[in-house]
N, C-alpha and C. Protein backbone atom coordinates (compact mmCIF):
# COMPACT_ATOMS: atom_id res chain seq x y z
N UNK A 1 103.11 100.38 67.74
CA UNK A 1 101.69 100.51 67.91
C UNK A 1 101.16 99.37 68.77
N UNK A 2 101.70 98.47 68.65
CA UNK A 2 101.39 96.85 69.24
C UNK A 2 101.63 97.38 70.60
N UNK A 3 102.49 97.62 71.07
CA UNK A 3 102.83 98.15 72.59
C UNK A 3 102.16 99.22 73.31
N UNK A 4 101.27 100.10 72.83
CA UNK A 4 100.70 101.23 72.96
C UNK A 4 99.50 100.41 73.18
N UNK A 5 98.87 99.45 72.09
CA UNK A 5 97.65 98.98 72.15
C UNK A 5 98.08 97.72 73.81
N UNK A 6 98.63 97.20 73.93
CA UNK A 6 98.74 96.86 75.00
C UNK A 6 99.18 97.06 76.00
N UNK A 7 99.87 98.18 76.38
CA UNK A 7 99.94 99.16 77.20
C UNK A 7 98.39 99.92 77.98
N UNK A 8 97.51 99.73 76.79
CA UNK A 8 95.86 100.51 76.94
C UNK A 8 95.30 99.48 77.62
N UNK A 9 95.73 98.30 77.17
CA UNK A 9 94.86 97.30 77.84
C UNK A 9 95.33 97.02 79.04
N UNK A 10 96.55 97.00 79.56
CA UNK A 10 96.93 96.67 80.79
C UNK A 10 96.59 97.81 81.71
N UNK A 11 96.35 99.06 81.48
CA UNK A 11 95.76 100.28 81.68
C UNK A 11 94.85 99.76 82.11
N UNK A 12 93.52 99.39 81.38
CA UNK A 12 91.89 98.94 81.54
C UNK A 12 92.09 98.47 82.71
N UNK A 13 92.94 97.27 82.48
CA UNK A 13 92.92 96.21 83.45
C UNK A 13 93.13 96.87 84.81
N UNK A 14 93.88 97.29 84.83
CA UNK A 14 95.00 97.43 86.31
C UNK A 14 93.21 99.07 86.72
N UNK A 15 93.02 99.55 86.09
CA UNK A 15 91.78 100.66 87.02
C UNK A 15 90.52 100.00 86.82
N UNK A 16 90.11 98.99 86.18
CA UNK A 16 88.87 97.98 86.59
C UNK A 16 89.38 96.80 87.36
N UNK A 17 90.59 96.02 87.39
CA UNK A 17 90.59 95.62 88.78
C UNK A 17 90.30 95.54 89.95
N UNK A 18 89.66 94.61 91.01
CA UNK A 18 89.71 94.91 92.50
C UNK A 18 90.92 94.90 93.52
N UNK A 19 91.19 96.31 93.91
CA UNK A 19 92.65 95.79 94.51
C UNK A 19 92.65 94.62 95.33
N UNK A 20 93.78 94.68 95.55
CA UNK A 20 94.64 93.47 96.57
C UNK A 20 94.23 93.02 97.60
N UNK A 21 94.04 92.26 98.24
CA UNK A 21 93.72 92.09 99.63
C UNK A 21 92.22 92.05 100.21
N UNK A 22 91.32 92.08 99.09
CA UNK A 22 89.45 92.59 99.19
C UNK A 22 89.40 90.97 99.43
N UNK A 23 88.09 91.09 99.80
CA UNK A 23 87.13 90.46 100.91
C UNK A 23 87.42 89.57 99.62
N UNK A 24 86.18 88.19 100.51
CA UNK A 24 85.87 86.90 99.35
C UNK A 24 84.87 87.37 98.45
N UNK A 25 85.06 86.82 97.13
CA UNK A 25 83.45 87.54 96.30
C UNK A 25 82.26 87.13 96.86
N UNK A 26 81.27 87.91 96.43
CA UNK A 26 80.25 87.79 96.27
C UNK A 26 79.16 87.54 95.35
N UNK A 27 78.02 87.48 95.20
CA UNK A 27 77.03 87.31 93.94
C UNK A 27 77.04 88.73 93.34
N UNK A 28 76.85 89.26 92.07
CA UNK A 28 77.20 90.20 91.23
C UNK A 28 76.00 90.69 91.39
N UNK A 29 75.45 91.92 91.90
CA UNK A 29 74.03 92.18 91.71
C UNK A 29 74.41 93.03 90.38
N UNK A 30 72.97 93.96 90.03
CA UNK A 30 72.64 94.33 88.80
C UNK A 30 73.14 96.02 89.41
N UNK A 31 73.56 96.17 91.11
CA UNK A 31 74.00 97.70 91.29
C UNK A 31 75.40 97.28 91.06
N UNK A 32 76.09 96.38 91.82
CA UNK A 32 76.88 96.02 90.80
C UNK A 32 77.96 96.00 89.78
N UNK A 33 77.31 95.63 88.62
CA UNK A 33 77.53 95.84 87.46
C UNK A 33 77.46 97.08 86.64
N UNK A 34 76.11 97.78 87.09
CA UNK A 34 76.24 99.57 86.88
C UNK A 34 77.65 100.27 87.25
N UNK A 35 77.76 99.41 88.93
CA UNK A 35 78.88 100.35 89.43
C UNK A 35 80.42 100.23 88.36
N UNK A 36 80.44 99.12 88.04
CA UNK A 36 81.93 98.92 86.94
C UNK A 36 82.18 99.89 86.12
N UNK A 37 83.36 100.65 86.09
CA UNK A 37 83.56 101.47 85.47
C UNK A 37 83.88 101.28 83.98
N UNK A 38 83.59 101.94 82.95
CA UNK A 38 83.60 101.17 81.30
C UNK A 38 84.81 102.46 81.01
N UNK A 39 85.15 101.76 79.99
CA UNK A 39 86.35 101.78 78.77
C UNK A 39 85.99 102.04 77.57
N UNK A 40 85.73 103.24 76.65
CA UNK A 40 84.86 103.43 75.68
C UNK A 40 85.11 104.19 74.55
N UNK A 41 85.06 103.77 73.40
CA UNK A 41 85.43 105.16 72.21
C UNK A 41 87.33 105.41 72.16
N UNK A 42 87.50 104.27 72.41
CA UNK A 42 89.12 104.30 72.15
C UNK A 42 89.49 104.91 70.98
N UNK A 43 90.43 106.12 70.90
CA UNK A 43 90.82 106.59 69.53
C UNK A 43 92.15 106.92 69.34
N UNK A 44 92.81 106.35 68.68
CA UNK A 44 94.61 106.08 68.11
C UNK A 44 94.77 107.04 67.41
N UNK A 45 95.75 108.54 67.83
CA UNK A 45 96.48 109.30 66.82
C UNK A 45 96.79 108.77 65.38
N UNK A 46 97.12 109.20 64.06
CA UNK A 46 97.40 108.85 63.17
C UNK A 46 98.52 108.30 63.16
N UNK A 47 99.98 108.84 64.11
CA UNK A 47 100.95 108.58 64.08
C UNK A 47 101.26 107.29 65.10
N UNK A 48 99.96 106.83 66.06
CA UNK A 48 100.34 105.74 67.11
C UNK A 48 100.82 106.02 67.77
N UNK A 49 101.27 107.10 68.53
CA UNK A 49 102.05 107.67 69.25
C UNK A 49 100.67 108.34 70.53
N UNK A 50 99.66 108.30 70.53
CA UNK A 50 98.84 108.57 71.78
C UNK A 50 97.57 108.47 71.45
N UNK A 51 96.82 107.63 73.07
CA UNK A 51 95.67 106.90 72.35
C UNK A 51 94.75 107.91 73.65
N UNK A 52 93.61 108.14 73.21
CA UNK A 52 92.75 108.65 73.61
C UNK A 52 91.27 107.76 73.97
N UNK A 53 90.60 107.80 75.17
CA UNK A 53 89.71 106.86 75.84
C UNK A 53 88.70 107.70 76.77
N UNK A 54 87.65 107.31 76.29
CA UNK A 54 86.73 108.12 77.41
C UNK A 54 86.37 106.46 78.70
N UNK A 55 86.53 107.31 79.66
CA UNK A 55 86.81 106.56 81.12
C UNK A 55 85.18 106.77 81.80
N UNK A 56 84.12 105.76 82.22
CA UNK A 56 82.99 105.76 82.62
C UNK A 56 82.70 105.33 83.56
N UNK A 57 82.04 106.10 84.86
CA UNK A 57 81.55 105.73 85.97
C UNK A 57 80.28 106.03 86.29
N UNK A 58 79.40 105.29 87.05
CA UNK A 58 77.91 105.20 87.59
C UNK A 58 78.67 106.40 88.80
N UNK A 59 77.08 107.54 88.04
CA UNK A 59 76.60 108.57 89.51
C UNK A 59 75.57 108.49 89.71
N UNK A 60 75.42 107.91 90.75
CA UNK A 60 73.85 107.88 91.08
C UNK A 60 73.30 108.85 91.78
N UNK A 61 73.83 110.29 91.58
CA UNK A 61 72.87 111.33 92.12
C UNK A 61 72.66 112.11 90.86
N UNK A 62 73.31 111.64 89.55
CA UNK A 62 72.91 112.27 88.49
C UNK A 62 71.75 110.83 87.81
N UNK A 63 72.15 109.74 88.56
CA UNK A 63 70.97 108.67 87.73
C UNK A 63 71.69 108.22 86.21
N UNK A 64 72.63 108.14 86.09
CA UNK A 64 73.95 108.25 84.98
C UNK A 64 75.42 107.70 84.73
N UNK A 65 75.49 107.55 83.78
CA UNK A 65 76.97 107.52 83.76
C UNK A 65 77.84 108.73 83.30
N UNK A 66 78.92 108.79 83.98
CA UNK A 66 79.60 110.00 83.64
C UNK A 66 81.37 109.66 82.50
N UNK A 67 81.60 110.22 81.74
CA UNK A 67 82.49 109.87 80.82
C UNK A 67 83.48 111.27 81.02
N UNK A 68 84.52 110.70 81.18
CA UNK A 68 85.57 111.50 81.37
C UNK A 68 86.85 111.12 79.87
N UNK A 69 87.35 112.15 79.77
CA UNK A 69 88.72 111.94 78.70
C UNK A 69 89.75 111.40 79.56
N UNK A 70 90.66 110.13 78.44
CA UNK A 70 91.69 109.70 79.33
C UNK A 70 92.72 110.11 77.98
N UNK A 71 94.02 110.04 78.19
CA UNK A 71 94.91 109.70 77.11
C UNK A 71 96.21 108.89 77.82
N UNK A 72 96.61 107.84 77.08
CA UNK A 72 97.68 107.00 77.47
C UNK A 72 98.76 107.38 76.24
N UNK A 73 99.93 107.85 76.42
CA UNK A 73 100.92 108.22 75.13
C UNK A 73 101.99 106.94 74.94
N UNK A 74 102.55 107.28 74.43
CA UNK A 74 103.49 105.61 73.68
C UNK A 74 104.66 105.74 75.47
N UNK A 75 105.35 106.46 75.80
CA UNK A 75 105.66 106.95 76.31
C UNK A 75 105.54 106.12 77.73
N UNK A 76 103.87 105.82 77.88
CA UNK A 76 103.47 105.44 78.73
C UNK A 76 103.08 106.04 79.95
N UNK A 77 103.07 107.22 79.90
CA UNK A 77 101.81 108.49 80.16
C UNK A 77 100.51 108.63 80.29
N UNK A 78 100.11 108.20 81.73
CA UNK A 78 98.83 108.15 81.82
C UNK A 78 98.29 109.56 82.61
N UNK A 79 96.75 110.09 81.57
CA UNK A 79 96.78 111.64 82.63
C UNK A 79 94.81 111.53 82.01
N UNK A 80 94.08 111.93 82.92
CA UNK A 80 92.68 112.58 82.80
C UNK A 80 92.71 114.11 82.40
N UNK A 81 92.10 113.65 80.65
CA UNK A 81 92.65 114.98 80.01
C UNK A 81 91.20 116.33 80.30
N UNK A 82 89.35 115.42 80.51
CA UNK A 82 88.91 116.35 81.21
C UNK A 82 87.85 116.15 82.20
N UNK A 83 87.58 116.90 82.49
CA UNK A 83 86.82 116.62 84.35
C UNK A 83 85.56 117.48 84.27
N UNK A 84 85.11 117.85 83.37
CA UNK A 84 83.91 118.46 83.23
C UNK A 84 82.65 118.22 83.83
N UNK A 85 81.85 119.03 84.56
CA UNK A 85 80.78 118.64 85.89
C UNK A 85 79.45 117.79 85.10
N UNK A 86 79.92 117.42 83.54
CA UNK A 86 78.77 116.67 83.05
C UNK A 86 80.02 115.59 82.07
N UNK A 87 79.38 114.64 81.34
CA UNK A 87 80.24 114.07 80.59
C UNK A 87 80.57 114.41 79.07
N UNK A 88 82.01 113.99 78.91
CA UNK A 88 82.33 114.11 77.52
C UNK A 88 82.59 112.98 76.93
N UNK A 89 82.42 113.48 75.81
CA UNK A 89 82.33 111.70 75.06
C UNK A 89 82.90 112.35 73.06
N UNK A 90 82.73 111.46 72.36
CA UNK A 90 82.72 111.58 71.05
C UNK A 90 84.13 112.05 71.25
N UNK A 91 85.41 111.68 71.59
CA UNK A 91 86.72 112.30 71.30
C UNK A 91 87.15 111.78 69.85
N UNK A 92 87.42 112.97 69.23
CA UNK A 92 88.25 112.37 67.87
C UNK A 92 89.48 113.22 67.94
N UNK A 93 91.25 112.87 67.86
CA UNK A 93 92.41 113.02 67.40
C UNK A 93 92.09 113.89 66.32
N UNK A 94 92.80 115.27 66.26
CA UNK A 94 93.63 115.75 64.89
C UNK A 94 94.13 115.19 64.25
N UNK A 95 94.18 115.18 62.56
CA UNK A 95 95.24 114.74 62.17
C UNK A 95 96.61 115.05 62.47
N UNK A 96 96.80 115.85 62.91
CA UNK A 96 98.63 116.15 63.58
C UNK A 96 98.92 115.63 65.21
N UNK A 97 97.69 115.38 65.34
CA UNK A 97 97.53 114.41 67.06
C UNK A 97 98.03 115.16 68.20
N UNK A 98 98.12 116.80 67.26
CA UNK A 98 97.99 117.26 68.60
C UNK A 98 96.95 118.12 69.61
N UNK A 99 95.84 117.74 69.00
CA UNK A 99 94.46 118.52 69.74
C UNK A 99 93.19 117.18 69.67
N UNK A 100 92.60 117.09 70.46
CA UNK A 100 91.47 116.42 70.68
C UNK A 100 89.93 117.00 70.63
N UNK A 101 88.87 116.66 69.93
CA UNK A 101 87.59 117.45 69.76
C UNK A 101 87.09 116.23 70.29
N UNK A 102 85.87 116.90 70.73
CA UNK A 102 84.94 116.07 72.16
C UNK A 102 83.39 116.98 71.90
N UNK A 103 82.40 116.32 72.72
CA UNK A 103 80.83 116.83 72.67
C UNK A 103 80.89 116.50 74.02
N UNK A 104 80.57 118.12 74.86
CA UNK A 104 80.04 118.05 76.18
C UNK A 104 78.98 119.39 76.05
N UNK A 105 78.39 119.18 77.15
CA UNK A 105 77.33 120.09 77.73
C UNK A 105 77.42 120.60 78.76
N UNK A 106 78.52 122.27 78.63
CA UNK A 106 78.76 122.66 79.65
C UNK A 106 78.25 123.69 80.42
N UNK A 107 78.24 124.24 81.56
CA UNK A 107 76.93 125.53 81.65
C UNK A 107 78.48 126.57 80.77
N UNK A 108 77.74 127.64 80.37
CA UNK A 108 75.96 127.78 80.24
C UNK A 108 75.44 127.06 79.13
N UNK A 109 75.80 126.38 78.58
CA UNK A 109 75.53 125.52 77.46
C UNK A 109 73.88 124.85 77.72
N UNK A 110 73.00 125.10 76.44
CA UNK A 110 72.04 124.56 76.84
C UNK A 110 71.67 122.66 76.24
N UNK A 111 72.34 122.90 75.27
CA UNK A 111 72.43 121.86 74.57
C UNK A 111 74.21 121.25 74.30
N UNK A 112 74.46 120.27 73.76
CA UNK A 112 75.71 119.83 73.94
C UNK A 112 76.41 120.60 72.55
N UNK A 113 77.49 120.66 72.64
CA UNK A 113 78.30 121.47 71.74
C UNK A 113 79.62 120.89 71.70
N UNK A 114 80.65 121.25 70.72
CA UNK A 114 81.70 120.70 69.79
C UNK A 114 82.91 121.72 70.71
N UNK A 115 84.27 120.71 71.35
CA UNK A 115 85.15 121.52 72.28
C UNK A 115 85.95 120.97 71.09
N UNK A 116 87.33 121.68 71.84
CA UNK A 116 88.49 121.55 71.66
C UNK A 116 89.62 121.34 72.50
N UNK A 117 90.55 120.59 73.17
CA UNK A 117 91.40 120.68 73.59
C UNK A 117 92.80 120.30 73.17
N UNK A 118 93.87 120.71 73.80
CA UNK A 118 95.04 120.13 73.28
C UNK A 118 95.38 118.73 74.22
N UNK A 119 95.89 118.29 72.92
CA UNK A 119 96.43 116.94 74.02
C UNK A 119 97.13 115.93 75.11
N UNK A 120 97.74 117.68 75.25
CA UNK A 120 98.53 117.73 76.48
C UNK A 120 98.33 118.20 77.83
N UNK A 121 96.54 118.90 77.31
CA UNK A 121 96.26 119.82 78.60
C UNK A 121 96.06 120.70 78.48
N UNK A 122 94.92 121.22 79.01
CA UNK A 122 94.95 122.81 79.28
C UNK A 122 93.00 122.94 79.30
N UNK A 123 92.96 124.27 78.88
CA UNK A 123 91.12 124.66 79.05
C UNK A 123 90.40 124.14 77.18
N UNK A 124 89.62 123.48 77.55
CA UNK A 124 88.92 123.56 76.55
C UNK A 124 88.23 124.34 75.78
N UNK A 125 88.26 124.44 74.33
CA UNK A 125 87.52 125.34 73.42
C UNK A 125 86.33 124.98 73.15
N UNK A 126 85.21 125.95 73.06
CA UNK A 126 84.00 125.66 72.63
C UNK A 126 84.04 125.76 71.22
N UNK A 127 83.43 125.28 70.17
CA UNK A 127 84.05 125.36 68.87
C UNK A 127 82.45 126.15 68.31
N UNK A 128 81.45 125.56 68.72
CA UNK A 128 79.85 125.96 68.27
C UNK A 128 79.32 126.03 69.23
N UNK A 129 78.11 126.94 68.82
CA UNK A 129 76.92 127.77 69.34
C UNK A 129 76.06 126.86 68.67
N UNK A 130 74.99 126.35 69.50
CA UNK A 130 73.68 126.41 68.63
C UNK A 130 72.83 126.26 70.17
């Protein structure tokens, strides 16, 4: 589990990094700091065996941040589990770690609603109506 949890972090690190070779810094404005992409809602299978992360970037034609599903497996398997044209967030692990539930708002969705996916991939389930 120790290796998985730092495996996630060297993850963080290495896609909020500035690559190699960039200019001299500069003063940090406040666009910025919006622009940094966040690391959020980290959630560990029961078994430690695959960790689940919603991945956050500034859109500024939505005026927002957008949250995407990540999962990193022990394995060391890194994959963007979804890409949905709005964000998902709230991921919680099955207990058998092998499906992931999430809250997005997808069309035609008017309000946000309860998915399902597996954790390996594939189309997401809508679970509720309201």
């Amino acid at each position: 589990m120790r290796t998985l949890i730092t495996a996630c972090v060297l993850t963080a690190w290495h896609m909020l990094a500035p690559s190699a070779g960039a200019q001299a810094p500069k003063p940090m404005t406040l666009v910025d700091l919006m622009s940094l992409p966040q690391i959020t809602d980290v959630e560990l299978s029961p078994g430690g065996e695959t960790l689940v992360f919603s991945h956050s970037t500034a859109d500024w034609k939505a005026d927002g941040r957008v949250d995407h599903l990540w999962v990193r497996t022990s394995e060391g398997r890194l994959y963007q589990l979804t890409n949905g044209p709005t964000a998902e967030r709230e991921a919680q692990i099955s207990p058998d770690g092998r499906q992931v539930a999430f809250i997005a708002k997808r069309p035609p969705d008017r309000v946000a609603q309860l998915y399902l996916i597996p954790v390996d991939g594939g189309e997401a389930v809508r679970l509720t109506v309201h």
